[in-house]
PDB file of N, CA and C in Angstrom:
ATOM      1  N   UNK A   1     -97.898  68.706  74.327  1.00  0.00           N
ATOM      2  CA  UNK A   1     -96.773  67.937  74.815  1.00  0.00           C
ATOM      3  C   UNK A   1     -95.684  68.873  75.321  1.00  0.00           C
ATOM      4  N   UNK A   2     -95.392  69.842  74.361  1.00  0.00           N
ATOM      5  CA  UNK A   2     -94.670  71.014  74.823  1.00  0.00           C
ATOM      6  C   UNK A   2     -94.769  71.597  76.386  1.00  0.00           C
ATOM      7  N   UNK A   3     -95.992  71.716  77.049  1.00  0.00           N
ATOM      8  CA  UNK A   3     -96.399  72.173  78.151  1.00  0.00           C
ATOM      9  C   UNK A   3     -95.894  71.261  79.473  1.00  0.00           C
ATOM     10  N   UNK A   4     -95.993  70.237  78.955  1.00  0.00           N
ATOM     11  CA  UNK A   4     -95.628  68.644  79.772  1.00  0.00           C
ATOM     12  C   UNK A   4     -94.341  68.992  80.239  1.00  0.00           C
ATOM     13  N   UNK A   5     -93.682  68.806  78.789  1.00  0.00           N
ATOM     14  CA  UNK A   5     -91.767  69.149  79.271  1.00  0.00           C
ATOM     15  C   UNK A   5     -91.408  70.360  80.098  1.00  0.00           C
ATOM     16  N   UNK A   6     -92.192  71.207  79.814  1.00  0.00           N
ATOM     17  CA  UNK A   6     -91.635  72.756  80.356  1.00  0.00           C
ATOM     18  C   UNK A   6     -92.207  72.455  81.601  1.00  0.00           C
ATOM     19  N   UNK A   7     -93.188  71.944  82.071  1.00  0.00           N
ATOM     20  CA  UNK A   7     -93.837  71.628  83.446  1.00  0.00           C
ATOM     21  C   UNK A   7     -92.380  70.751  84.526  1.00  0.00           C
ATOM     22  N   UNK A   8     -92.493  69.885  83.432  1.00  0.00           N
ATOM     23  CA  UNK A   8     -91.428  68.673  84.123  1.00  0.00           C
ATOM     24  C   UNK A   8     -89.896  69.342  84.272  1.00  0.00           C
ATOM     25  N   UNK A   9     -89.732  70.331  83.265  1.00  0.00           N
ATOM     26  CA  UNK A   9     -88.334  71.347  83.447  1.00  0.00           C
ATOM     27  C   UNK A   9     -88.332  72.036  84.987  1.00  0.00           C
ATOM     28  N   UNK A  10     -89.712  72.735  84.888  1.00  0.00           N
ATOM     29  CA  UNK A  10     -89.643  73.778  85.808  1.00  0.00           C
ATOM     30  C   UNK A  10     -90.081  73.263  86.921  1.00  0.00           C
ATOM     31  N   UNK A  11     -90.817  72.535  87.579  1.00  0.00           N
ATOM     32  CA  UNK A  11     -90.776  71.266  88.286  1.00  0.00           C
ATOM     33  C   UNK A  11     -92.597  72.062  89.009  1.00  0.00           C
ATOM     34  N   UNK A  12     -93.195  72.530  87.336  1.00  0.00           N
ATOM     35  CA  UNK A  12     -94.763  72.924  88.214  1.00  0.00           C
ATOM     36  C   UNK A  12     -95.497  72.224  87.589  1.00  0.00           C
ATOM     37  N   UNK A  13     -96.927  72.457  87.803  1.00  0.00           N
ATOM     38  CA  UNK A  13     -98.055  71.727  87.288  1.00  0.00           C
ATOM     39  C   UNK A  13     -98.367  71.803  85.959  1.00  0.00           C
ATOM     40  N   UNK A  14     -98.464  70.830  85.113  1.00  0.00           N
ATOM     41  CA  UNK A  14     -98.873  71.006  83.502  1.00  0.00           C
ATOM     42  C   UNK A  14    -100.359  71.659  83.376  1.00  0.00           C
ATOM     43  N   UNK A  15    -100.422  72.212  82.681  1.00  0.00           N
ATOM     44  CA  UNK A  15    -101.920  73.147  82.490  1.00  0.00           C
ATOM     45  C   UNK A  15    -103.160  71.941  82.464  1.00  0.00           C
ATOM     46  N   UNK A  16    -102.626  70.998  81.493  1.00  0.00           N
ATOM     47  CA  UNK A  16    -103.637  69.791  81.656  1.00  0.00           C
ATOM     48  C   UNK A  16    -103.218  68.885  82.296  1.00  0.00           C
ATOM     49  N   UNK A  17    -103.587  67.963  83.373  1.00  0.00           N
ATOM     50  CA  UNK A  17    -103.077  67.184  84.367  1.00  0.00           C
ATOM     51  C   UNK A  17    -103.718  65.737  83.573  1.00  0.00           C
ATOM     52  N   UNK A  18    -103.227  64.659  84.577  1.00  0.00           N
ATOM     53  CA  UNK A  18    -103.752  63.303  84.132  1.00  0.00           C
ATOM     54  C   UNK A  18    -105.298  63.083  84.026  1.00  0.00           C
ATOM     55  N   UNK A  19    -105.978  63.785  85.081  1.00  0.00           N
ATOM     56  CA  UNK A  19    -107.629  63.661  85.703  1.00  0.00           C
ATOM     57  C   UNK A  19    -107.810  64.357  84.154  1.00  0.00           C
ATOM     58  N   UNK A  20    -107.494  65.348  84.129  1.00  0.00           N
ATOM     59  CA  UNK A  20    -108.300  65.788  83.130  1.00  0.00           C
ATOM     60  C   UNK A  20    -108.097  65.279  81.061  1.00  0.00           C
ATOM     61  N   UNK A  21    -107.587  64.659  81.471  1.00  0.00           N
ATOM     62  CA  UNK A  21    -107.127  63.478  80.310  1.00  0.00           C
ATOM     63  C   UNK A  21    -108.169  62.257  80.423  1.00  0.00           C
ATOM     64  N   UNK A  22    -108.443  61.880  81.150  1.00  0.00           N
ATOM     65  CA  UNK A  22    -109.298  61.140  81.551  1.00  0.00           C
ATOM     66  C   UNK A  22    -110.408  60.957  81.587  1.00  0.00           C
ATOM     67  N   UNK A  23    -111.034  62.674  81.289  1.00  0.00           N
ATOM     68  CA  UNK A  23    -112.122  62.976  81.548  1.00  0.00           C
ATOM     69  C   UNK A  23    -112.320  63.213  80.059  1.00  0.00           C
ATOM     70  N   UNK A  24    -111.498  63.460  79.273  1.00  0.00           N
ATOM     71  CA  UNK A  24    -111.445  63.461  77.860  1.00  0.00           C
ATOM     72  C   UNK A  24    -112.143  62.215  77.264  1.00  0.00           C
ATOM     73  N   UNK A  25    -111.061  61.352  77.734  1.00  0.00           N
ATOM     74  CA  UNK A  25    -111.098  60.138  77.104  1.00  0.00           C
ATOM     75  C   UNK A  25    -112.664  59.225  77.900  1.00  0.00           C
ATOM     76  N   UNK A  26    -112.779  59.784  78.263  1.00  0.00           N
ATOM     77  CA  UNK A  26    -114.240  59.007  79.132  1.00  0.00           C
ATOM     78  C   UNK A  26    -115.154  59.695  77.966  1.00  0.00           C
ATOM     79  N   UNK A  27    -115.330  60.922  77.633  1.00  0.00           N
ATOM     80  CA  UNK A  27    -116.330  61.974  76.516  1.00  0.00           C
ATOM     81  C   UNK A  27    -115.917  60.814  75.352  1.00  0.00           C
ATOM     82  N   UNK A  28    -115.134  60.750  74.834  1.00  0.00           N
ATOM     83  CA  UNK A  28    -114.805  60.496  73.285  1.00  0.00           C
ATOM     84  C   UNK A  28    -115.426  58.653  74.033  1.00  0.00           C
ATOM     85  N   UNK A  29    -115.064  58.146  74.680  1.00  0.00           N
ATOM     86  CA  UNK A  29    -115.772  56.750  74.538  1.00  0.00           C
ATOM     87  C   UNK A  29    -117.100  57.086  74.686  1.00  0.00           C
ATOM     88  N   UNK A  30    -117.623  57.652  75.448  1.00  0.00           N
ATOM     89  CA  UNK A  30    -119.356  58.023  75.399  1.00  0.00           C
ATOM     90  C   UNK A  30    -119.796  58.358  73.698  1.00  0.00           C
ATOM     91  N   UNK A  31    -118.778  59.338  73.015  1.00  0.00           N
ATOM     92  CA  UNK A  31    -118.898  59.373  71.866  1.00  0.00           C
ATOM     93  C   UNK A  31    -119.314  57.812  70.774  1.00  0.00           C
ATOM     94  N   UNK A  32    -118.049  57.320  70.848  1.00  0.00           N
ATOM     95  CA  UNK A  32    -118.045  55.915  70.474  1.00  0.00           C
ATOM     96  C   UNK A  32    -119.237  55.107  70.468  1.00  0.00           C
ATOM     97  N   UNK A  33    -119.698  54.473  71.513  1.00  0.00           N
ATOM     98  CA  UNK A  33    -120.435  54.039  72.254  1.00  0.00           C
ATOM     99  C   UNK A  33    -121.764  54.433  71.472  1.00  0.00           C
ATOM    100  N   UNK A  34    -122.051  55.831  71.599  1.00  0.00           N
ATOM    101  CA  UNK A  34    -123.477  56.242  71.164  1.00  0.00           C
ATOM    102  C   UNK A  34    -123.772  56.231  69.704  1.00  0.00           C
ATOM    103  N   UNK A  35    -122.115  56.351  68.863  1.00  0.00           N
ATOM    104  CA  UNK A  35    -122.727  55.819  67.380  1.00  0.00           C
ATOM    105  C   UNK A  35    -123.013  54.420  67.292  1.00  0.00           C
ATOM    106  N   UNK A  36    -121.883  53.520  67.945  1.00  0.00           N
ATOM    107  CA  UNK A  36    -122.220  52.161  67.328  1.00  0.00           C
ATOM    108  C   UNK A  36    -123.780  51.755  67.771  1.00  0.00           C
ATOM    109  N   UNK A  37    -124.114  52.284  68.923  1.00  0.00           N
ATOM    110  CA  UNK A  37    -125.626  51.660  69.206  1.00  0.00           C
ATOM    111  C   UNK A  37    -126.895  52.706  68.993  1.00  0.00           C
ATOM    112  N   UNK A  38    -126.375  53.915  68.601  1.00  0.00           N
ATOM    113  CA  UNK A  38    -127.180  54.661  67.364  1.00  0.00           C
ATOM    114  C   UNK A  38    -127.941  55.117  68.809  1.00  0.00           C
ATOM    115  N   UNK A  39    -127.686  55.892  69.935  1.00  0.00           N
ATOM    116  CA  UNK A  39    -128.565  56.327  71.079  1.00  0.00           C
ATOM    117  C   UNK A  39    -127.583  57.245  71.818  1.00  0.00           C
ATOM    118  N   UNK A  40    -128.346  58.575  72.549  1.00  0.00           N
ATOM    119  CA  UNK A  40    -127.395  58.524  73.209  1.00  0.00           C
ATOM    120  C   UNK A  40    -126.677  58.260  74.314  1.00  0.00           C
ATOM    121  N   UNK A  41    -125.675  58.589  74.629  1.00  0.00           N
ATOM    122  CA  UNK A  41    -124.832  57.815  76.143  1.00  0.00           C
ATOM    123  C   UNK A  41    -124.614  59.213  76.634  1.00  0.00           C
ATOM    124  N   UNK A  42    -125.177  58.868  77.962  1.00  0.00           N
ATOM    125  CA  UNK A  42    -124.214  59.816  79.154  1.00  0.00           C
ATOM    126  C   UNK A  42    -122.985  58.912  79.528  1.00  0.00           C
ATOM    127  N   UNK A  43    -121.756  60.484  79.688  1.00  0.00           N
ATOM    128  CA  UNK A  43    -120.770  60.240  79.802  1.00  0.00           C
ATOM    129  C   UNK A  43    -120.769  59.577  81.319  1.00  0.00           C
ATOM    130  N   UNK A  44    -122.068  59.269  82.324  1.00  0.00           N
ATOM    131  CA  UNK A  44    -121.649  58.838  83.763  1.00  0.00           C
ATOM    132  C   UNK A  44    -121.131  57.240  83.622  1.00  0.00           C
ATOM    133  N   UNK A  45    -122.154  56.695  82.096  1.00  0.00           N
ATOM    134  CA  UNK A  45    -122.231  55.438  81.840  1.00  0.00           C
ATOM    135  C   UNK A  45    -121.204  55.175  81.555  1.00  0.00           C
ATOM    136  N   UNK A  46    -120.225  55.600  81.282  1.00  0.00           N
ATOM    137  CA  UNK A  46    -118.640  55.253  81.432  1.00  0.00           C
ATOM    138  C   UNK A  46    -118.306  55.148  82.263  1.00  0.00           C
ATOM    139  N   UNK A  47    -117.591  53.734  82.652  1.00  0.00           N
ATOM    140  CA  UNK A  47    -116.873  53.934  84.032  1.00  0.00           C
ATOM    141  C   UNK A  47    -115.625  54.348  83.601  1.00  0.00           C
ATOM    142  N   UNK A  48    -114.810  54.403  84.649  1.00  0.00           N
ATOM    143  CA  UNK A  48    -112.936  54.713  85.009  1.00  0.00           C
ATOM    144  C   UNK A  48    -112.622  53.968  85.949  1.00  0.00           C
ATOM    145  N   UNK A  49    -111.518  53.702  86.108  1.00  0.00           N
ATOM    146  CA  UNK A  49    -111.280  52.857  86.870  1.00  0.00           C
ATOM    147  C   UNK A  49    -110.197  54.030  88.444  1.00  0.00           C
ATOM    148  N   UNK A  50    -110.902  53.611  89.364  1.00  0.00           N
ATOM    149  CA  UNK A  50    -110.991  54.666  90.533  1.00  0.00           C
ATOM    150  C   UNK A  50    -109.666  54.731  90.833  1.00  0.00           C
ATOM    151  N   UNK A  51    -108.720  53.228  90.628  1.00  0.00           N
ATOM    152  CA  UNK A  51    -107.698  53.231  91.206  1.00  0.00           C
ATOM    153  C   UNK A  51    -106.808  54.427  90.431  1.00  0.00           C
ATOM    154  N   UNK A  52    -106.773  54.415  89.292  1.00  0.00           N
ATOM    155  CA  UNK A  52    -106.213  55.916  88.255  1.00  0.00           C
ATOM    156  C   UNK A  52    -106.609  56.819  88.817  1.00  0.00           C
ATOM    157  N   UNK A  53    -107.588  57.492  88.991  1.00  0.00           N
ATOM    158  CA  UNK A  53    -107.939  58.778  89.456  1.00  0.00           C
ATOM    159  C   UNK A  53    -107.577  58.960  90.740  1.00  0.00           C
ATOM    160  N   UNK A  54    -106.998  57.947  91.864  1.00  0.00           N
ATOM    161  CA  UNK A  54    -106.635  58.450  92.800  1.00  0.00           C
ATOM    162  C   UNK A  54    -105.327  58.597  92.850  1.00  0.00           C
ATOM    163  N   UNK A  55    -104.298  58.004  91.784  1.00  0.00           N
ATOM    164  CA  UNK A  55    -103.132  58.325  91.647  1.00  0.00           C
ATOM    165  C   UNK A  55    -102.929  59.723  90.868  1.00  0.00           C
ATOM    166  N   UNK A  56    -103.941  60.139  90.243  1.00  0.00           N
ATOM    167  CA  UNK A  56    -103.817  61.455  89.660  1.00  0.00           C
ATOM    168  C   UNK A  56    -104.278  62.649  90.591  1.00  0.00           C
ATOM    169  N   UNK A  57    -104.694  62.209  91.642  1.00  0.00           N
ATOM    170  CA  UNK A  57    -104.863  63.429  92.558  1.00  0.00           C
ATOM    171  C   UNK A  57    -103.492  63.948  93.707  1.00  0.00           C
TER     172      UNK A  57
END
């Protein structure tokens, strides 16, 4: 969070951006996903929703 503010201070890019938050959170639901149904999941089988990722570019 620290990195965020000093980004938003200094008016540059945060080391971790939104996309790549995203791409987090897409892994950890593939995670999810593959215990409750005991198999595993590729992370493609996650969708995102496109309209986010094009505001993060």
């Amino acid at each position: 969070m620290g990195d965020l503010f000093l980004a938003i201070e200094h008016d540059t890019e945060p080391t971790l951006n939104g996309l790549d938050n995203l791409k987090t959170m897409r892994l950890v639901e593939a995670a999810y996903q593959a215990a409750e149904e005991k198999r595993t999941v590729d992370v493609n089988e996650i969708s995102i929703e496109m309209d986010a990722v094009e505001t993060m570019q």
